[in-house]
C-alpha atoms as a PDB file:
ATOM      1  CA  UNK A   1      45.069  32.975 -30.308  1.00  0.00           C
ATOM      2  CA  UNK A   2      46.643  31.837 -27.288  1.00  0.00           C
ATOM      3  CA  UNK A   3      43.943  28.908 -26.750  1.00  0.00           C
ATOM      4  CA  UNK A   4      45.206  27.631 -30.069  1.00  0.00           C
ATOM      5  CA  UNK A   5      48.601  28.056 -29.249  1.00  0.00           C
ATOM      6  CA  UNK A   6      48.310  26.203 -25.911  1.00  0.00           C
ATOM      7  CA  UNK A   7      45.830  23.487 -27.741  1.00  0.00           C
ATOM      8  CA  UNK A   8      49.266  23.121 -29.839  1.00  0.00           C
ATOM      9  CA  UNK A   9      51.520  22.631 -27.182  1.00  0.00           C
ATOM     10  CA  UNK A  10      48.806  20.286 -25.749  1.00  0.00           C
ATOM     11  CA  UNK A  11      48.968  18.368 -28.854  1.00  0.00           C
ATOM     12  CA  UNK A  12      53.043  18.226 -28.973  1.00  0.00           C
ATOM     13  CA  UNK A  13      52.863  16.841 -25.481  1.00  0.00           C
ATOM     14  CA  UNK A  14      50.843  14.242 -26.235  1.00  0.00           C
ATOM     15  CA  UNK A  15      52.647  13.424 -29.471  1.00  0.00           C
ATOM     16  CA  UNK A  16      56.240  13.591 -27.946  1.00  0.00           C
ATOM     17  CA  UNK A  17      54.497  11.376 -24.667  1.00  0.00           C
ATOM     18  CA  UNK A  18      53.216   8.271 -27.085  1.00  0.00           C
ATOM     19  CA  UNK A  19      56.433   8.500 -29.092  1.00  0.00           C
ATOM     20  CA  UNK A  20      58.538   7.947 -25.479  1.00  0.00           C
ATOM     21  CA  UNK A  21      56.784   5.218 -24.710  1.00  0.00           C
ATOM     22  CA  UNK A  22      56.834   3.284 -28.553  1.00  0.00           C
ATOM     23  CA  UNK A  23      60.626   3.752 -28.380  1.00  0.00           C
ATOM     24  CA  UNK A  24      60.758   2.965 -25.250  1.00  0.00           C
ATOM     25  CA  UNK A  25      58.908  -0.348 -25.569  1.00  0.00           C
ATOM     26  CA  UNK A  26      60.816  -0.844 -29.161  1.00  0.00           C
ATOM     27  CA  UNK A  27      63.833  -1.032 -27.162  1.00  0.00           C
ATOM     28  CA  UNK A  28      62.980  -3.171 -24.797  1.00  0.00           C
ATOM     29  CA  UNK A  29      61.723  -5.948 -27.453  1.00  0.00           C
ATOM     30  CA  UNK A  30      64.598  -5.352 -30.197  1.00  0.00           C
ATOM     31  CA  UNK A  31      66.865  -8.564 -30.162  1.00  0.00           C
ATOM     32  CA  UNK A  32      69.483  -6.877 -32.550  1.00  0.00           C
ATOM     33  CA  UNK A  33      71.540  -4.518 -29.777  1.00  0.00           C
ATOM     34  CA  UNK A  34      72.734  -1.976 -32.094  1.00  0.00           C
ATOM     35  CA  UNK A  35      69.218  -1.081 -33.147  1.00  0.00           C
ATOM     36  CA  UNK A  36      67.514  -1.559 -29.686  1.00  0.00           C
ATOM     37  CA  UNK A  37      70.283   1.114 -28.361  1.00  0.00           C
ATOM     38  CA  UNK A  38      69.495   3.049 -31.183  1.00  0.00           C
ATOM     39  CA  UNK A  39      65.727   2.879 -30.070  1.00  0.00           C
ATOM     40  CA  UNK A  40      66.828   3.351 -26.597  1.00  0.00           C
ATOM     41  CA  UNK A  41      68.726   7.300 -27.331  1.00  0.00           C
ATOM     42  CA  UNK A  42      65.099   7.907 -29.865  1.00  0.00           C
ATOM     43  CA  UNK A  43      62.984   7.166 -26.566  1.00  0.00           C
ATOM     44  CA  UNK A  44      65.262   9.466 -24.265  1.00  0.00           C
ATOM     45  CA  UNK A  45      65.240  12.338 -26.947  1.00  0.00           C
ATOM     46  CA  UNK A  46      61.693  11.708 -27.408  1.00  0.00           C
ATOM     47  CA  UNK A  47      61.140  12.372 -23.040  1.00  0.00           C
ATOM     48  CA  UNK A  48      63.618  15.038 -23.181  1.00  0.00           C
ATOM     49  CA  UNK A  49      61.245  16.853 -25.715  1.00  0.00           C
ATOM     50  CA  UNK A  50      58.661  16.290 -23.306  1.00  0.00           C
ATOM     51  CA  UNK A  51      60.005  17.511 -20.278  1.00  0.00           C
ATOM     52  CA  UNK A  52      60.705  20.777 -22.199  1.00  0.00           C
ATOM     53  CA  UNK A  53      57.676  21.212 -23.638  1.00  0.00           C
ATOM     54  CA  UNK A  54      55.974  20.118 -20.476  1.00  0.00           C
ATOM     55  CA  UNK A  55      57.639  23.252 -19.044  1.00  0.00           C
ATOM     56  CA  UNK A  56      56.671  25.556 -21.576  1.00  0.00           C
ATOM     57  CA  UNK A  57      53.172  24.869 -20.964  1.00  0.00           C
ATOM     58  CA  UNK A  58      52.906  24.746 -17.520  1.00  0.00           C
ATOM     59  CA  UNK A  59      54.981  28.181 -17.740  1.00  0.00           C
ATOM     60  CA  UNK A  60      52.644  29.107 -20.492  1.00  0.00           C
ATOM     61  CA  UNK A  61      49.400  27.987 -18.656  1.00  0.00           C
ATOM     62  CA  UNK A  62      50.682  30.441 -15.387  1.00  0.00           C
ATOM     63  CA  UNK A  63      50.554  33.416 -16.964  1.00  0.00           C
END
């Protein structure tokens, strides 16, 4: 059970990681500003998600 629960947050990671960096690079290409800040507050929720979950499993992968 808890390989499958840390192969989960594994997979969240690397989910919440790629969809960072597509915002991230959507913003920087947008021409229209309202929708490339839009993008821009999607990419930093998107690394905020990370960096939590990022803590979870290194918290998780301690114990």
């Amino acid at each position: 059970m808890e390989d499958e629960v840390f192969s989960a947050l594994l997979a969240l990671l690397s989910a919440e990681e790629l969809a960072a960096k597509r915002a991230h690079l959507a913003a920087n290409t947008l021409t229209d500003g309202v929708l490339a800040e839009g993008m821009a507050r999607l990419a930093a929720s998107a690394s905020d998600r990370h960096a939590a979950l990022l803590s979870i499993a290194e918290g998780y992968d301690e114990t």
